[in-house]
N, C-alpha and C. Protein backbone atom coordinates (compact mmCIF):
# COMPACT_ATOMS: atom_id res chain seq x y z
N UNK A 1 5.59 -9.73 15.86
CA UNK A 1 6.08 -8.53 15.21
C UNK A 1 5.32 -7.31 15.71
N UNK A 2 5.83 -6.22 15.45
CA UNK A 2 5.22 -4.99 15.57
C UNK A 2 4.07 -4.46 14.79
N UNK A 3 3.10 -4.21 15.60
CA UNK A 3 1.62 -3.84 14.92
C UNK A 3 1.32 -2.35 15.04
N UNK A 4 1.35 -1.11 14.30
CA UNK A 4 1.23 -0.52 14.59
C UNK A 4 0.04 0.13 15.36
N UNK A 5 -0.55 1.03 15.74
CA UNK A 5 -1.47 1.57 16.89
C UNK A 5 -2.57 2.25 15.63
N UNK A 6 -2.06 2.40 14.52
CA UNK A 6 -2.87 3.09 13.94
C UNK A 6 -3.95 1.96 12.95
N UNK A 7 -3.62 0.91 13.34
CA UNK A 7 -4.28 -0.19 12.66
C UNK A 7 -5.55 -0.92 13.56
N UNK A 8 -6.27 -1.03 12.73
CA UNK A 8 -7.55 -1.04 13.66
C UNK A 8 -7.94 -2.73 13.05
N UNK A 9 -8.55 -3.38 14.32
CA UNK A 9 -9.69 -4.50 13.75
C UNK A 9 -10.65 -4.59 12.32
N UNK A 10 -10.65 -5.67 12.24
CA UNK A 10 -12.03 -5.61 11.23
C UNK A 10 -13.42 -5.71 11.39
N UNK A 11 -13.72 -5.16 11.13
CA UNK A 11 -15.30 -5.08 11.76
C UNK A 11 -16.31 -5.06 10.62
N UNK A 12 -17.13 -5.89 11.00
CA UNK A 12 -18.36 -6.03 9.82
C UNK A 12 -20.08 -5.03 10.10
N UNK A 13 -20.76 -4.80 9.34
CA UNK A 13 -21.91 -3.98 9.24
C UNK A 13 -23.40 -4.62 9.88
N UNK A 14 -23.66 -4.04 11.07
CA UNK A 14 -24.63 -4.72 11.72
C UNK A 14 -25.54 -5.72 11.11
N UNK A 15 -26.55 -6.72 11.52
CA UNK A 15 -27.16 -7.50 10.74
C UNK A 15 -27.90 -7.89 11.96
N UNK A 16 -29.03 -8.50 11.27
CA UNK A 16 -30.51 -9.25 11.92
C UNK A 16 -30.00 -10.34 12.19
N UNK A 17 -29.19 -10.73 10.78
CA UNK A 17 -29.03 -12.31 11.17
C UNK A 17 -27.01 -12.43 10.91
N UNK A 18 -27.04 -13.44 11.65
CA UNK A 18 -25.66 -13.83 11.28
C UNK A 18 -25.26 -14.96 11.11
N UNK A 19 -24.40 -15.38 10.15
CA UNK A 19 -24.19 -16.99 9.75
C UNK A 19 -22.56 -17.50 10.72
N UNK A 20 -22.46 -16.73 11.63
CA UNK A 20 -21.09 -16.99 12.82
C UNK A 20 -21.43 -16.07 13.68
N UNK A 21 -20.31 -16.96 14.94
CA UNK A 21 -20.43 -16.03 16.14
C UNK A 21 -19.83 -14.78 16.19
N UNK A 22 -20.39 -13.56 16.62
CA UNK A 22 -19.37 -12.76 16.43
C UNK A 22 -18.27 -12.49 17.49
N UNK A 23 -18.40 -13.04 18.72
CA UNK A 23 -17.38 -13.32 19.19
C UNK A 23 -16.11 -13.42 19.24
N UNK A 24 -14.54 -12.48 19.70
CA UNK A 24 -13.78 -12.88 18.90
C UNK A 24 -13.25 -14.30 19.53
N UNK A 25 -12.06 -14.66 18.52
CA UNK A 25 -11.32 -16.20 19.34
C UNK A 25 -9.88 -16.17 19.29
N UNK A 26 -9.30 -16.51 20.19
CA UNK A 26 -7.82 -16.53 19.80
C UNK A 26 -7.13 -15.25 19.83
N UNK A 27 -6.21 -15.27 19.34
CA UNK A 27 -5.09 -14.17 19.32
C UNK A 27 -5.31 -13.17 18.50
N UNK A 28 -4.70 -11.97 18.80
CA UNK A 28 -4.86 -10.78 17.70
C UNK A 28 -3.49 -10.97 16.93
N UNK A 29 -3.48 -10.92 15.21
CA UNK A 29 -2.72 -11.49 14.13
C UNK A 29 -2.67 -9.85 13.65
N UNK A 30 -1.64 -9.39 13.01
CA UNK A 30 -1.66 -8.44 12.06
C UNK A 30 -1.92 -9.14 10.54
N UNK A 31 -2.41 -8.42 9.95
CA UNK A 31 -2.67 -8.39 8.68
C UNK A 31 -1.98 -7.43 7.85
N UNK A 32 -0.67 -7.08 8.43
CA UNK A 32 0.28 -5.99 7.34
C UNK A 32 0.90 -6.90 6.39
N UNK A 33 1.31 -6.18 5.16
CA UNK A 33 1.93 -6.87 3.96
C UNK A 33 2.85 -7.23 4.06
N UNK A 34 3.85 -6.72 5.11
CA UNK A 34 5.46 -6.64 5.30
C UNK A 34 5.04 -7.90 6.45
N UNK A 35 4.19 -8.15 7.15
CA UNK A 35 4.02 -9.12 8.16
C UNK A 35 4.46 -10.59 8.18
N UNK A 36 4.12 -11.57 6.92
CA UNK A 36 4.91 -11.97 6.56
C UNK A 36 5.87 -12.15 4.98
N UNK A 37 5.95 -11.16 4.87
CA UNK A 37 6.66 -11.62 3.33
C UNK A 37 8.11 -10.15 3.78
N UNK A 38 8.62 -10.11 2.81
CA UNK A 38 9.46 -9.18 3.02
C UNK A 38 9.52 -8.72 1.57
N UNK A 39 9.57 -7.30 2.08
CA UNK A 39 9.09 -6.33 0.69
C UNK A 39 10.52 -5.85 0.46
N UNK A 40 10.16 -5.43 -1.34
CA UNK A 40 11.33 -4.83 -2.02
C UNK A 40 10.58 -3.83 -2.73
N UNK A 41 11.00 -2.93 -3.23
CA UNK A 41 10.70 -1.56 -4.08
C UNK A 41 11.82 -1.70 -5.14
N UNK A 42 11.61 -1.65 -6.16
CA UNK A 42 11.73 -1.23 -7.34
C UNK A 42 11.83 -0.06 -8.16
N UNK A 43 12.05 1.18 -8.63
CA UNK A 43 11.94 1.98 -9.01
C UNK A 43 12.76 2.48 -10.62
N UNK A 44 12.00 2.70 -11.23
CA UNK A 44 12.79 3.05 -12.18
C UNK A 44 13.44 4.61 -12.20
N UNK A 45 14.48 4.62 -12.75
CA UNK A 45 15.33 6.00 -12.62
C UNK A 45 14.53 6.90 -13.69
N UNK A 46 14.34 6.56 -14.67
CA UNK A 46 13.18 7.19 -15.87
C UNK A 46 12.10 8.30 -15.25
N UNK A 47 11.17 6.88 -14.20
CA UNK A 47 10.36 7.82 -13.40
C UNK A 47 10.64 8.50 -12.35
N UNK A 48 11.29 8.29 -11.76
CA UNK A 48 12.18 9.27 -10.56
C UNK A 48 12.60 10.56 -11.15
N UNK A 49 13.00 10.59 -12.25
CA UNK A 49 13.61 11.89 -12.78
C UNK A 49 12.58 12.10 -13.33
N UNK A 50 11.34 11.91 -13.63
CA UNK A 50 10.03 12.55 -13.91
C UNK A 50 9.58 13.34 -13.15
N UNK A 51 9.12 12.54 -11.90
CA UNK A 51 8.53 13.02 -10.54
C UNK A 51 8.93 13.94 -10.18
N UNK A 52 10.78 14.27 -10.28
CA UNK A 52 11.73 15.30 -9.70
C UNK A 52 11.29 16.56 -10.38
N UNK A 53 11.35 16.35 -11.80
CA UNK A 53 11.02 17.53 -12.69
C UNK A 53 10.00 18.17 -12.44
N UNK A 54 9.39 17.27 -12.31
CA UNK A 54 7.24 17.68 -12.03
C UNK A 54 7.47 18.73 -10.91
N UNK A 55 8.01 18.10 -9.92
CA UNK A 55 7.89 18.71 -8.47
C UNK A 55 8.68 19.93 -8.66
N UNK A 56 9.62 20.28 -8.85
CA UNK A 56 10.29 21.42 -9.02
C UNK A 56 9.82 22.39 -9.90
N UNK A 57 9.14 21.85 -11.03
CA UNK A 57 8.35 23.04 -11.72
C UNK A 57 6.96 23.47 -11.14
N UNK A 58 6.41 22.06 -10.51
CA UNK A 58 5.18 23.07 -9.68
C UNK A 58 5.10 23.88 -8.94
N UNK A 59 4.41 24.69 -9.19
CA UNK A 59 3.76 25.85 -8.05
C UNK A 59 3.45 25.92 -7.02
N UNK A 60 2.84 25.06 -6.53
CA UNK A 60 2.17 24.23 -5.64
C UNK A 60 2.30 23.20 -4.75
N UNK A 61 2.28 24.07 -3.50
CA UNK A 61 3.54 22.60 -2.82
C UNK A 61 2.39 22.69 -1.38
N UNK A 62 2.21 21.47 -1.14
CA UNK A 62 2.06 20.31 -1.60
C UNK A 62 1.41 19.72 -3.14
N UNK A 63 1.53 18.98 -4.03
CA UNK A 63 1.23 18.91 -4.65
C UNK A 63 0.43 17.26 -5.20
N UNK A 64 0.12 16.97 -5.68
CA UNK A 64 -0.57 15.34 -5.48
C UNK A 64 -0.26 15.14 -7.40
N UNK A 65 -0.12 13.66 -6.90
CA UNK A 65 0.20 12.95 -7.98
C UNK A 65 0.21 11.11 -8.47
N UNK A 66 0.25 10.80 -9.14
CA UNK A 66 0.52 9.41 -8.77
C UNK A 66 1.70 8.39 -9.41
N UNK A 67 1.95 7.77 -8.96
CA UNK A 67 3.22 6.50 -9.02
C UNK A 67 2.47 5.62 -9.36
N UNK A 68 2.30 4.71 -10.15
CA UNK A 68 1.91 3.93 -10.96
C UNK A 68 3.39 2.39 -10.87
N UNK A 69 2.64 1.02 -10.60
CA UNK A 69 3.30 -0.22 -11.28
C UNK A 69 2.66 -1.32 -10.45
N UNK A 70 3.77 -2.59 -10.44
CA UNK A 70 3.01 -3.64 -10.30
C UNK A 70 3.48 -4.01 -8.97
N UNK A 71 2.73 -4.88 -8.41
CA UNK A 71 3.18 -5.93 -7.11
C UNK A 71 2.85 -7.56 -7.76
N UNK A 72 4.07 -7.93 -7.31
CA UNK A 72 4.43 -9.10 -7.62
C UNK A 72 4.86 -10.20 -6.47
N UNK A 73 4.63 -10.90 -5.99
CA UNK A 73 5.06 -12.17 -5.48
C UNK A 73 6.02 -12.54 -5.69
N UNK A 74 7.48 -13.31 -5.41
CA UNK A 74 8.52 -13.50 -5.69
C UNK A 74 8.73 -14.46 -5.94
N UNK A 75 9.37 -15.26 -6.74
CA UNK A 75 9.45 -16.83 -7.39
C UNK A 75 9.32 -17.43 -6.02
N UNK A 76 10.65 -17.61 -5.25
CA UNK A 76 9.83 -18.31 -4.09
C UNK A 76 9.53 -18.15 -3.13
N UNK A 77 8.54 -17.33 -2.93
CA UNK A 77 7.20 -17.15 -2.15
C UNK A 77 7.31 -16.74 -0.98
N UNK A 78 9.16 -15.97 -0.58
CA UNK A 78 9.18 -15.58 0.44
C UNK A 78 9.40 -13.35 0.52
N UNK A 79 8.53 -13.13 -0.72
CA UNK A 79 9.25 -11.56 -0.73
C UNK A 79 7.67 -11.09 -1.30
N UNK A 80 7.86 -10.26 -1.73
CA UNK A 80 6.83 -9.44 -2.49
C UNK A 80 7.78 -8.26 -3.08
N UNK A 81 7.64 -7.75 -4.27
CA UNK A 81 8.50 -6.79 -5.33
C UNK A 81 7.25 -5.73 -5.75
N UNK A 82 7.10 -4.58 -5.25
CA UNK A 82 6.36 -3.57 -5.92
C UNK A 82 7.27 -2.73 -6.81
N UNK A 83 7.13 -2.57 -8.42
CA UNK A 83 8.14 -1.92 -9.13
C UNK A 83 7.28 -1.17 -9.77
N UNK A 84 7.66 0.08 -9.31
CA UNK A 84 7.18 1.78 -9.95
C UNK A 84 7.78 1.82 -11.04
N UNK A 85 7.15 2.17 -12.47
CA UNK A 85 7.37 2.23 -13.36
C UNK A 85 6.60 3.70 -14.49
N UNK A 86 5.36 3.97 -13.73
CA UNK A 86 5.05 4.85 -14.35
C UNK A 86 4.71 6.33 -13.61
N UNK A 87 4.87 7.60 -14.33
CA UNK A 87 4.54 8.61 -13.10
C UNK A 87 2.89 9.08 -13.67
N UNK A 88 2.26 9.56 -13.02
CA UNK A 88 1.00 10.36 -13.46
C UNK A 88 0.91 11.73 -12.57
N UNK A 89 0.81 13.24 -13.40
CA UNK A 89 0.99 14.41 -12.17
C UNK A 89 -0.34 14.51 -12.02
N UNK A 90 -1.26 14.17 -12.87
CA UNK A 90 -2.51 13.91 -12.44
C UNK A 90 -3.38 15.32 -13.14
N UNK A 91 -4.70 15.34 -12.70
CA UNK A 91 -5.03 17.15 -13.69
C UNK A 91 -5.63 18.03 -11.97
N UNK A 92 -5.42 19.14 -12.15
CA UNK A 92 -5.76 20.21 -11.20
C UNK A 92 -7.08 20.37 -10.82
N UNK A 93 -8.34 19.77 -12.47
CA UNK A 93 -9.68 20.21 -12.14
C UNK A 93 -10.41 19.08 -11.85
């Protein structure tokens, strides 16, 4: 699959000692979420028409905020479901 360029190795914090080689082995694997599972979004219309409101009455554009809910695993074990459920506009100070 496609790895994007902006994704970097993992790399650990120098040390005296080490309990493995650091050496790498084998193939380079992505570690994206969508890599293997296949994602769904969720959204509630409640909070969507929150967010909308928020944004149009602010002043302030760009403006920051947060989307709030859960990630879930899918009964069988081939998806992942993140469902937005709550909005937060967050405070200014």
């Amino acid at each position: 699959r496609f790895v994007p360029k902006r994704m970097v190795p993992f790399s650990f914090p120098l040390s005296k000692c080490a309990l493995w080689d650091p050496v790498p082995m084998g193939d380079v694997i992505g570690a994206h979420i969508t890599y293997y599972r296949n994602p769904r979004l969720s959204l509630l219309e409640k909070t969507l028409r929150l967010a909308y409101r928020h944004a149009k009455q602010n002043e302030k554009k760009p403006f920051s905020c947060f989307l709030l809910g859960t990630l879930a695993a899918d009964e069988d074990g081939e998806g992942i479901t993140l469902t937005i459920d709550r909005f937060d506009p967050g405070r200014d100070i």
